[in-house]
Each structure stands twice: as structure tokens, then as C-alpha cells.
Protein backbone atom coordinates (compact mmCIF):
# COMPACT_ATOMS: atom_id res chain seq x y z
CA UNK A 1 181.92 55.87 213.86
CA UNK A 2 181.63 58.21 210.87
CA UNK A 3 184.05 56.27 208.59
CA UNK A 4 181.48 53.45 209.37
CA UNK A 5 178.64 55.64 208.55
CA UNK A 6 180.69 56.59 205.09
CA UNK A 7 180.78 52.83 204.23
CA UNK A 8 176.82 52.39 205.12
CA UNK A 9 175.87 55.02 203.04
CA UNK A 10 178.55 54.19 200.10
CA UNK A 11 177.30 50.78 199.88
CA UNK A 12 173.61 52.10 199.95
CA UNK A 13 173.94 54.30 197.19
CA UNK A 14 175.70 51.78 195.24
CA UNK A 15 172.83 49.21 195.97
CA UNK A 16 170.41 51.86 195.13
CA UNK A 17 172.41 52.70 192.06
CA UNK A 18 172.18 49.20 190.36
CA UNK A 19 168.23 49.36 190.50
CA UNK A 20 167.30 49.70 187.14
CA UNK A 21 163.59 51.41 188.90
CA UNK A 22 162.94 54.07 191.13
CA UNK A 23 159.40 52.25 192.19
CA UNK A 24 157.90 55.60 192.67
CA UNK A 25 158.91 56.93 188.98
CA UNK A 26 157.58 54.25 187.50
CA UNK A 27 155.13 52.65 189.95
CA UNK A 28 152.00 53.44 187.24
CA UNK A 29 153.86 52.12 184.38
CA UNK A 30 154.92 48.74 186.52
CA UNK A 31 151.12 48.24 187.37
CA UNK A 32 150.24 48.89 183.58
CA UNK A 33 152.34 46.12 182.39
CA UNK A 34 151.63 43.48 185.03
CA UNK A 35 147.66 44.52 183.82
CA UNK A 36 148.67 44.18 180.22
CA UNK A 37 150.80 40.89 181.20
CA UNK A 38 147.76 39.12 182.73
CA UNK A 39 144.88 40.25 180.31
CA UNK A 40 147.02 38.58 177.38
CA UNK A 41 147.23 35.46 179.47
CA UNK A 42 143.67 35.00 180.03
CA UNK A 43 142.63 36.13 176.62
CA UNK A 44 144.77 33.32 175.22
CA UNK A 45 143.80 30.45 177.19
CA UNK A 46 140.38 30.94 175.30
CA UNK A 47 141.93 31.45 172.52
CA UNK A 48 144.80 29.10 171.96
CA UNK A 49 146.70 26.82 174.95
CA UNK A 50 150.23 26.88 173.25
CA UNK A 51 150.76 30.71 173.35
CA UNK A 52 150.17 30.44 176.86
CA UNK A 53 153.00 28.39 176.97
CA UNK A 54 155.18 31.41 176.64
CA UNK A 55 153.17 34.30 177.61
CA UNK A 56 152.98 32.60 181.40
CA UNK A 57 156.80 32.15 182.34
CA UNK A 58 157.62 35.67 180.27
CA UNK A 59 155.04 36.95 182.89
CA UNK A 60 156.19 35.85 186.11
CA UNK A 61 159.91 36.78 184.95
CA UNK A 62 158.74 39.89 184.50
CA UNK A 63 156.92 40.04 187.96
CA UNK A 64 160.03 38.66 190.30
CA UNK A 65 162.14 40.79 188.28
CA UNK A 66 160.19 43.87 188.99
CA UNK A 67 159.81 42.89 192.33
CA UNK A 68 163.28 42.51 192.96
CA UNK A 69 164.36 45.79 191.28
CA UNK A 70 166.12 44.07 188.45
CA UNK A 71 166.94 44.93 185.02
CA UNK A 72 164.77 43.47 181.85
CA UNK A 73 166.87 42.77 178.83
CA UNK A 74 165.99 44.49 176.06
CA UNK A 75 165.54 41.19 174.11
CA UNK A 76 162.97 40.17 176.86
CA UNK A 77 161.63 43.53 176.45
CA UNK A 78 161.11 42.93 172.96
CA UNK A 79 159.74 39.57 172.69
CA UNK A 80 157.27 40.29 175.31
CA UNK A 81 155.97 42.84 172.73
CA UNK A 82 155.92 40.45 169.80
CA UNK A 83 154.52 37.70 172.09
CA UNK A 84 152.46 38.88 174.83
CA UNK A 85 151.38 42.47 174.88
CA UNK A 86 152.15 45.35 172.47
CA UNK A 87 151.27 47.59 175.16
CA UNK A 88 152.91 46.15 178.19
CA UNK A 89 156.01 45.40 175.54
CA UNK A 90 156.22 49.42 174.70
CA UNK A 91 155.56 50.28 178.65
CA UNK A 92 158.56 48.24 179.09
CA UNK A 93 160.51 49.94 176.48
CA UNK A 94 159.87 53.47 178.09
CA UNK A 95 160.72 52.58 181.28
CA UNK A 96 162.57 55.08 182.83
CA UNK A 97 165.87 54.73 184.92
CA UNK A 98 165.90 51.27 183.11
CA UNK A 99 169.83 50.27 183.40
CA UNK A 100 171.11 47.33 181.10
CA UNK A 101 172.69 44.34 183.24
């Protein structure tokens, strides 16, 4: 029974360990983004329809991703400051616990 219990927790903290956010560290920075994310997507349908072509699936990457507990690139990270947000592409940047796939 406890060499069972070793392998449950072993393979929790290793689960726990690839999670690139503790969602409690970083649960105001995570709502900041998404915020960001979706003002920029608004603003530029009345602006312009083809930057909306990328801002919208660079958004909802970045939502299932966060979601999930997985990693953002640093090239995603990146582009979604050049493309989308300054601000949500910076929040990304200073992420913290943020653990490169």
C-alpha cells in the first residue's frame, strides 16, 4: 500500500512539475492577458477585418493553452506582442513558473 502511495504521489508531482503555471501565482496576470487578448480583437474588427485574421486563433491558443496548463513558446509569446497586444504580449513574457516545452 505505501509503495503504491509513493508511485501516486511521484507521478503527481511530476504532472504538477510539467505545468508551466501555478494558477494561483499567476491567476491576475492570466486574466490580464485574456482582457488584453479580447479588447485587441474587438478594437480591430472596427478597425481592419484582416488583422483579425490572426489576432482570433493567437487568442484562443492562448486560452486552451492556459486552460490546460501548457507552455507558450516564446515565439508565440512574442508575436502576440507584435500582433495583438503589447500588454498582454509583455504579461506573457513575465509569466512566472513559465517552463519552455
Amino acid at each position: 500500500m505505501d509503495n503504491q502511495t509513493t508511485e501516486n504521489q511521484v507521478v503527481e508531482e511530476q504532472v504538477v512539475g510539467t505545468s508551466y503555471v501555478d494558477q494561483e501565482e499567476n491567476k491576475g496576470l492570466i486574466t490580464a492577458i485574456k482582457i488584453f487578448m479580447i479588447i485587441s480583437c474587438v478594437a480591430s474588427v472596427s478597425a481592419y477585418c484582416i488583422p483579425l485574421i490572426w489576432m482570433l486563433p493567437m487568442t484562443i491558443i492562448a486560452f486552451k493553452k492556459f486552460k490546460e496548463g501548457k507552455p507558450l513558446g516564446t515565439a508565440f509569446k512574442v508575436l502576440t506582442l507584435l500582433f495583438v497586444n503589447i500588454i498582454a504580449g509583455v504579461c506573457m513574457l513575465c509569466l512566472k513558473g513559465d517552463k519552455e516545452a
